[in-house]
PDB file of N, CA and C in Angstrom:
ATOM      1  N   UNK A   1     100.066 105.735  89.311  1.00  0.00           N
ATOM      2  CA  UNK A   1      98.996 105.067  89.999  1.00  0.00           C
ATOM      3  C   UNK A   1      97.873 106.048  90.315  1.00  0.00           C
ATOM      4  N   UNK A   2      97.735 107.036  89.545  1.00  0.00           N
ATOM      5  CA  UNK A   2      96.345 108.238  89.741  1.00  0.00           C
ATOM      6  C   UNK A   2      95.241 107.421  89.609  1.00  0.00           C
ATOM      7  N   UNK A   3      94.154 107.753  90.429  1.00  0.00           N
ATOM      8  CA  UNK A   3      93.057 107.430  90.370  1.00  0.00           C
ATOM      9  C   UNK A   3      92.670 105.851  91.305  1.00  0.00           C
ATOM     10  N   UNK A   4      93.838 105.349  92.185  1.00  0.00           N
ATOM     11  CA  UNK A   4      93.405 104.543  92.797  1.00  0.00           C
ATOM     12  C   UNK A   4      93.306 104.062  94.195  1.00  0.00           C
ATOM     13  N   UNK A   5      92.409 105.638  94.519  1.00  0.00           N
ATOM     14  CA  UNK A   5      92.293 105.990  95.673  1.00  0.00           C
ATOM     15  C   UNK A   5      91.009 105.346  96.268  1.00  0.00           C
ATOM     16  N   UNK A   6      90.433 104.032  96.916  1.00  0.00           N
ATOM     17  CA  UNK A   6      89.132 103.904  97.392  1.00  0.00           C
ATOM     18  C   UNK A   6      89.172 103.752  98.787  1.00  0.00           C
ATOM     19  N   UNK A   7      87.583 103.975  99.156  1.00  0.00           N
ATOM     20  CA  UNK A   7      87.537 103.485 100.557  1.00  0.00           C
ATOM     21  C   UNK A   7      86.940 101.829 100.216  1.00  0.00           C
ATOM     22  N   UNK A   8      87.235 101.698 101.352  1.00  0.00           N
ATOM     23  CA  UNK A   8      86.950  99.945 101.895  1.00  0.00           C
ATOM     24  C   UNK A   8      85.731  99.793 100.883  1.00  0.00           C
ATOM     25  N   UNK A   9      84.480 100.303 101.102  1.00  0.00           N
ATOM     26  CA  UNK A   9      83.190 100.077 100.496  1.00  0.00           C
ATOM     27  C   UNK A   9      83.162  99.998  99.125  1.00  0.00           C
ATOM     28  N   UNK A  10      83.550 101.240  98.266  1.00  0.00           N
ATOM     29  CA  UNK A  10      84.061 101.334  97.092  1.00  0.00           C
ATOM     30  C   UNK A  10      84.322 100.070  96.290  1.00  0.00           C
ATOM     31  N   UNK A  11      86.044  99.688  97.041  1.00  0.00           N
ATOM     32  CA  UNK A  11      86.393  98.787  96.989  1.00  0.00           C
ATOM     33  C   UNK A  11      85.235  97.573  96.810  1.00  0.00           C
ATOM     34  N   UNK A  12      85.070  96.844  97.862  1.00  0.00           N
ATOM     35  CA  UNK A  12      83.936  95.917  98.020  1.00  0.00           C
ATOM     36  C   UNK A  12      82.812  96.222  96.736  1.00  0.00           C
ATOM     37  N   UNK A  13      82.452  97.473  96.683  1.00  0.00           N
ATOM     38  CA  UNK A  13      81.461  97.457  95.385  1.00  0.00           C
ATOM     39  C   UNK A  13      82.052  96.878  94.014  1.00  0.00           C
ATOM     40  N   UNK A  14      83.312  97.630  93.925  1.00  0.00           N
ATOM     41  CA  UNK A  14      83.733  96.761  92.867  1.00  0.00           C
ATOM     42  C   UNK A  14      84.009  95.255  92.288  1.00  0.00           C
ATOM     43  N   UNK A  15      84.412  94.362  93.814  1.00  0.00           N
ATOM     44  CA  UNK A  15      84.702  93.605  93.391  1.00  0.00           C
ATOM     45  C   UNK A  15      83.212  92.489  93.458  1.00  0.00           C
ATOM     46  N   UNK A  16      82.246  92.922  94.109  1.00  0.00           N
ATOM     47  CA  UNK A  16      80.722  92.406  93.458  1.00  0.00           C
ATOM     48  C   UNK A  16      80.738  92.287  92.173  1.00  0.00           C
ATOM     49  N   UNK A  17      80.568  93.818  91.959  1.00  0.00           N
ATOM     50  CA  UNK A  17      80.359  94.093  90.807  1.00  0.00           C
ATOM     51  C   UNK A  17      81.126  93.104  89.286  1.00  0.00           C
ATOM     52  N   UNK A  18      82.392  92.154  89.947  1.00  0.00           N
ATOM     53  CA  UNK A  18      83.192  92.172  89.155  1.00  0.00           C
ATOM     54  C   UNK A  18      83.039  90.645  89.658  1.00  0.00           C
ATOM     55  N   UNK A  19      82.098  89.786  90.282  1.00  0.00           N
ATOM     56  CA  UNK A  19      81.453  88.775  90.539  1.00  0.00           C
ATOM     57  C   UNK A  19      82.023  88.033  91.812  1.00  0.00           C
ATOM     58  N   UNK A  20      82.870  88.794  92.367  1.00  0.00           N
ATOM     59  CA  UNK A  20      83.069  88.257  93.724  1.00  0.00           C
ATOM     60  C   UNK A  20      82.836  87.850  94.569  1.00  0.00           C
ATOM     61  N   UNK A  21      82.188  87.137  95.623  1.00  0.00           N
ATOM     62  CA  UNK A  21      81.242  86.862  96.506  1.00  0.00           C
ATOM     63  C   UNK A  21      81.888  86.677  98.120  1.00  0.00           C
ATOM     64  N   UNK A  22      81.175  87.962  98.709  1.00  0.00           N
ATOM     65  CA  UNK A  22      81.905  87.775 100.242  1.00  0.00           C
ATOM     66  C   UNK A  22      81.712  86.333 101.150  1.00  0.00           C
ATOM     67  N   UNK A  23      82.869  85.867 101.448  1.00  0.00           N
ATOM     68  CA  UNK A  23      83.030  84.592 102.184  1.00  0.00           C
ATOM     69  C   UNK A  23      82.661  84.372 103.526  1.00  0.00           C
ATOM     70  N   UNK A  24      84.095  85.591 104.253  1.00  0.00           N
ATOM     71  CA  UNK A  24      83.632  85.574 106.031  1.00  0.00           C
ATOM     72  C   UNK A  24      84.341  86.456 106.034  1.00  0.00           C
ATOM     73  N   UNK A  25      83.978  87.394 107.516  1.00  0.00           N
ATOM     74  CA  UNK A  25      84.607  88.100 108.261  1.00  0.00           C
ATOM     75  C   UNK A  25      85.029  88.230 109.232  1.00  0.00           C
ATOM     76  N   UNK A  26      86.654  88.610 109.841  1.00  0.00           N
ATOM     77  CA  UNK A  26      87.277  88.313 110.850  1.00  0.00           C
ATOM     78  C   UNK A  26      87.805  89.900 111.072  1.00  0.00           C
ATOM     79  N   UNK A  27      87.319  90.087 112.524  1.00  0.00           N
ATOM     80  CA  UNK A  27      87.950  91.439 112.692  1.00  0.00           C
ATOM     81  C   UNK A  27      87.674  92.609 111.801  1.00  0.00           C
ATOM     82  N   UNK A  28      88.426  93.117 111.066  1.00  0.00           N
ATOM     83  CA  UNK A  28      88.181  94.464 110.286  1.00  0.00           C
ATOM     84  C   UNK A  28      88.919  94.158 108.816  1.00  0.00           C
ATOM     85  N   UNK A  29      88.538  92.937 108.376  1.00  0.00           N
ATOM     86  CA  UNK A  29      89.074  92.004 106.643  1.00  0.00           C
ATOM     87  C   UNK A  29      87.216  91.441 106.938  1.00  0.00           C
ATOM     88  N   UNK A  30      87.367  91.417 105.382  1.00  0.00           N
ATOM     89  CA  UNK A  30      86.214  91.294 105.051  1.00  0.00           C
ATOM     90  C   UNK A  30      86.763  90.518 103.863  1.00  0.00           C
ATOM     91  N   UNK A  31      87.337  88.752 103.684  1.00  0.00           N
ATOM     92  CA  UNK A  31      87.353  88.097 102.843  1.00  0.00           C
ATOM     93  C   UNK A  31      86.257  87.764 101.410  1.00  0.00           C
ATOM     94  N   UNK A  32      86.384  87.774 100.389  1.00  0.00           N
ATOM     95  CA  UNK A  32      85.867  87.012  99.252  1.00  0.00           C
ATOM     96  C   UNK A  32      86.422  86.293  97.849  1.00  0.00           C
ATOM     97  N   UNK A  33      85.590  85.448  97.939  1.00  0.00           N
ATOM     98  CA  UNK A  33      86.421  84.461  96.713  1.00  0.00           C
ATOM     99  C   UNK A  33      85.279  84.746  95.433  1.00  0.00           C
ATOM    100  N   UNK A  34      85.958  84.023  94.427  1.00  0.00           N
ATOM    101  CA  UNK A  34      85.216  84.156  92.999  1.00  0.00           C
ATOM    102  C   UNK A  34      85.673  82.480  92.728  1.00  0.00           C
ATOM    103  N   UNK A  35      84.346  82.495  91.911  1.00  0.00           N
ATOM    104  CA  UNK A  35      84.236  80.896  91.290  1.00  0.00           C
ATOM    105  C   UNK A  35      85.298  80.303  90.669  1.00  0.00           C
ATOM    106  N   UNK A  36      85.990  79.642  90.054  1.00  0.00           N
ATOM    107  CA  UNK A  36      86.963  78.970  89.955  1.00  0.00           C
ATOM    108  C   UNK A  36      88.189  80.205  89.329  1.00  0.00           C
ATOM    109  N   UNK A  37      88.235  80.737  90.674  1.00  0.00           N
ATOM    110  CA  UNK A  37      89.730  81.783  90.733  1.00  0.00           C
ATOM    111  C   UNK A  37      90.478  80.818  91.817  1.00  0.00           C
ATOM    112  N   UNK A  38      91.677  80.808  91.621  1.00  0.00           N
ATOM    113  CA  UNK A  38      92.793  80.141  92.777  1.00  0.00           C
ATOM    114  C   UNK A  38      92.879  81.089  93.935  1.00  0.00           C
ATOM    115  N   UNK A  39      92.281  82.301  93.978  1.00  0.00           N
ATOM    116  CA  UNK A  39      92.702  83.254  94.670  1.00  0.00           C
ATOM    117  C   UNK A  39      91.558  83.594  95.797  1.00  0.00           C
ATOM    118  N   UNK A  40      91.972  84.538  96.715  1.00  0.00           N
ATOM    119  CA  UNK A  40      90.547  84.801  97.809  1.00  0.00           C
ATOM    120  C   UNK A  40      91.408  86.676  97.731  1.00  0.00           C
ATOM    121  N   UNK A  41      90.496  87.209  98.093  1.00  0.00           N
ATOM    122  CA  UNK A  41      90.717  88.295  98.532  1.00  0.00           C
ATOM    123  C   UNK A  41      90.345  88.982  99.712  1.00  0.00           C
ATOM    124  N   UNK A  42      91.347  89.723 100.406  1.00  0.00           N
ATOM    125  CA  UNK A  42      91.076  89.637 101.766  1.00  0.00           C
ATOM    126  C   UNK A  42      91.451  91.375 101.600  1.00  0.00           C
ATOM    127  N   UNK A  43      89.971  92.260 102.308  1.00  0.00           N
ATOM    128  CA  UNK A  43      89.909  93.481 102.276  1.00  0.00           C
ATOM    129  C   UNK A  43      89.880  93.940 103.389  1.00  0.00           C
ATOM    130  N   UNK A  44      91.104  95.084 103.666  1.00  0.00           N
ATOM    131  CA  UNK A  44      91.070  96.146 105.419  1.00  0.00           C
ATOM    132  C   UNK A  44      89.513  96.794 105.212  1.00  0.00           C
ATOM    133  N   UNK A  45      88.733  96.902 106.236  1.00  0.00           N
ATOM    134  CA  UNK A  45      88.103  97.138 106.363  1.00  0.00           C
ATOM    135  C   UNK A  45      87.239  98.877 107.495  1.00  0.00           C
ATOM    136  N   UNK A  46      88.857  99.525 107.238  1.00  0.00           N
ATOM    137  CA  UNK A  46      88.978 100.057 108.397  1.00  0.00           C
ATOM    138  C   UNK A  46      88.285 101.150 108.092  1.00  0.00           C
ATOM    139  N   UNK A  47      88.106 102.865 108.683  1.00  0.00           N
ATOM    140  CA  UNK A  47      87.440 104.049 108.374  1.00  0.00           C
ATOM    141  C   UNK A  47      88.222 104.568 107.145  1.00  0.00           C
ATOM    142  N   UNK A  48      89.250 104.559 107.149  1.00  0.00           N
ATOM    143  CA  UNK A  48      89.908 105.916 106.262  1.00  0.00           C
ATOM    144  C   UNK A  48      90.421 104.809 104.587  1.00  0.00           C
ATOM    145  N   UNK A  49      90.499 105.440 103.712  1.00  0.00           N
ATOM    146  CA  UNK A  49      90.858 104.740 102.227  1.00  0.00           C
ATOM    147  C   UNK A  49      92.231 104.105 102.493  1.00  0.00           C
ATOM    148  N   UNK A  50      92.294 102.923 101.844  1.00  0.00           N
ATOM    149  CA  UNK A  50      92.992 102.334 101.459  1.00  0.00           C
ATOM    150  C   UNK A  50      94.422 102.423 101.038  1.00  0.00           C
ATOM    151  N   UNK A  51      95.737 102.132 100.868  1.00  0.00           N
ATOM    152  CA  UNK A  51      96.047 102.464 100.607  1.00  0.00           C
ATOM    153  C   UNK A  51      96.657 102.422  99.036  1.00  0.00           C
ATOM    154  N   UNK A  52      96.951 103.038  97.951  1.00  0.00           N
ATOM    155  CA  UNK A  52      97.406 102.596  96.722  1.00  0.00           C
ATOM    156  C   UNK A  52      97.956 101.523  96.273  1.00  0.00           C
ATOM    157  N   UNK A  53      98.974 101.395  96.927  1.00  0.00           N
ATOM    158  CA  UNK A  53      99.733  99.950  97.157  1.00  0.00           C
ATOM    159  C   UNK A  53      98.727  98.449  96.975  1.00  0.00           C
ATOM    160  N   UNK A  54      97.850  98.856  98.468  1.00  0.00           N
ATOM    161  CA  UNK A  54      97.512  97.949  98.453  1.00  0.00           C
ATOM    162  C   UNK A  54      96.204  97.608  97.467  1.00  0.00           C
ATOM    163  N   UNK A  55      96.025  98.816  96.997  1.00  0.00           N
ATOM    164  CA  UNK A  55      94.359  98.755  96.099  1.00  0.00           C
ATOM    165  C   UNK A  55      94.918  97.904  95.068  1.00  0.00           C
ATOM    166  N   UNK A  56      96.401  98.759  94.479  1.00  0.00           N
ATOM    167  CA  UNK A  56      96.963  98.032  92.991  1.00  0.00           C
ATOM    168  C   UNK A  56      97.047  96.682  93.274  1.00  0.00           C
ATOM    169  N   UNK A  57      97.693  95.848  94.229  1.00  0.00           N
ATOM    170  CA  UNK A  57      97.687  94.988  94.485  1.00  0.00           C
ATOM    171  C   UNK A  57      96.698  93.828  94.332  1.00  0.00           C
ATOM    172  N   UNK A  58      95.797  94.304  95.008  1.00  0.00           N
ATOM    173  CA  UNK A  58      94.225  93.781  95.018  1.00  0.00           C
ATOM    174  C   UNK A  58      93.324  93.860  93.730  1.00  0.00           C
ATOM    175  N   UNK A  59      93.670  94.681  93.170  1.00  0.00           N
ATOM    176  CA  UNK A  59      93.513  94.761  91.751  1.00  0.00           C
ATOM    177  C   UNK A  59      93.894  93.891  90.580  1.00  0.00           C
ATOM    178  N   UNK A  60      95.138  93.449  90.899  1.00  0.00           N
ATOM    179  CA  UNK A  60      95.495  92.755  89.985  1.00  0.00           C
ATOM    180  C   UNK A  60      95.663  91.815  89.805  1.00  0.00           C
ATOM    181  N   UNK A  61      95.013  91.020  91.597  1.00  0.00           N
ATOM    182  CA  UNK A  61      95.206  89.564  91.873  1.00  0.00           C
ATOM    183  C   UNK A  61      93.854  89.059  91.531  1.00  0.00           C
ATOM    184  N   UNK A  62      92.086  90.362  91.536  1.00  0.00           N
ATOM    185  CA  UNK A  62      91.249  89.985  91.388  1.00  0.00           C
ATOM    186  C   UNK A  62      90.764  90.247  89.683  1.00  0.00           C
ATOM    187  N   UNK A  63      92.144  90.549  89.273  1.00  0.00           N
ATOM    188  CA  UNK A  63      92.053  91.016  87.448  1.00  0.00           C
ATOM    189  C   UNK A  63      90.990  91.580  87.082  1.00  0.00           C
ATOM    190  N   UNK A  64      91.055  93.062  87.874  1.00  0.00           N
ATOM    191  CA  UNK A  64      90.232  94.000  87.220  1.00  0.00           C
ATOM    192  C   UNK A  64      91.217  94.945  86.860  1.00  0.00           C
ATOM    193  N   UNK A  65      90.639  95.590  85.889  1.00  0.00           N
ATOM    194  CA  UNK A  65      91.535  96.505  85.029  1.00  0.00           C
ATOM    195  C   UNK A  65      90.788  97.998  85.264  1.00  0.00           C
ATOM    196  N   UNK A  66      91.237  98.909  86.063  1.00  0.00           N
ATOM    197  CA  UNK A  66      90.980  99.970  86.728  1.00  0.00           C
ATOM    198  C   UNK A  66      91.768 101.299  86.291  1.00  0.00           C
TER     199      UNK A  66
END
């Protein structure tokens, strides 16, 4: 799992980038959905990076290939 170290923002850039569109925010998650995906994605939003686990995770539910 090298290389899938981001912070929150990072993160979030990518999944713009990858046509995502932020929904709402509650607390320190920063939800977004994509157009006819079944899925929402819901991002920690906290100071320090992410953790691997959860990046891969998030990765592969918003099918980007990283």
């Amino acid at each position: 799992m090298k290389g899938l170290s981001y912070t929150p923002e990072k993160f979030i850039k990518i999944l713009i980038q990858n046509g995502w569109k932020f929904s709402h925010c509650k607390s320190n998650h920063h939800t977004y959905e994509k157009e006819n995906s079944k899925y929402i994605i819901t991002v920690p939003t906290h100071k320090h990076e992410m953790s691997r686990p959860i990046v891969a995770k998030l990765l592969k539910v918003a099918g980007i290939k990283q």
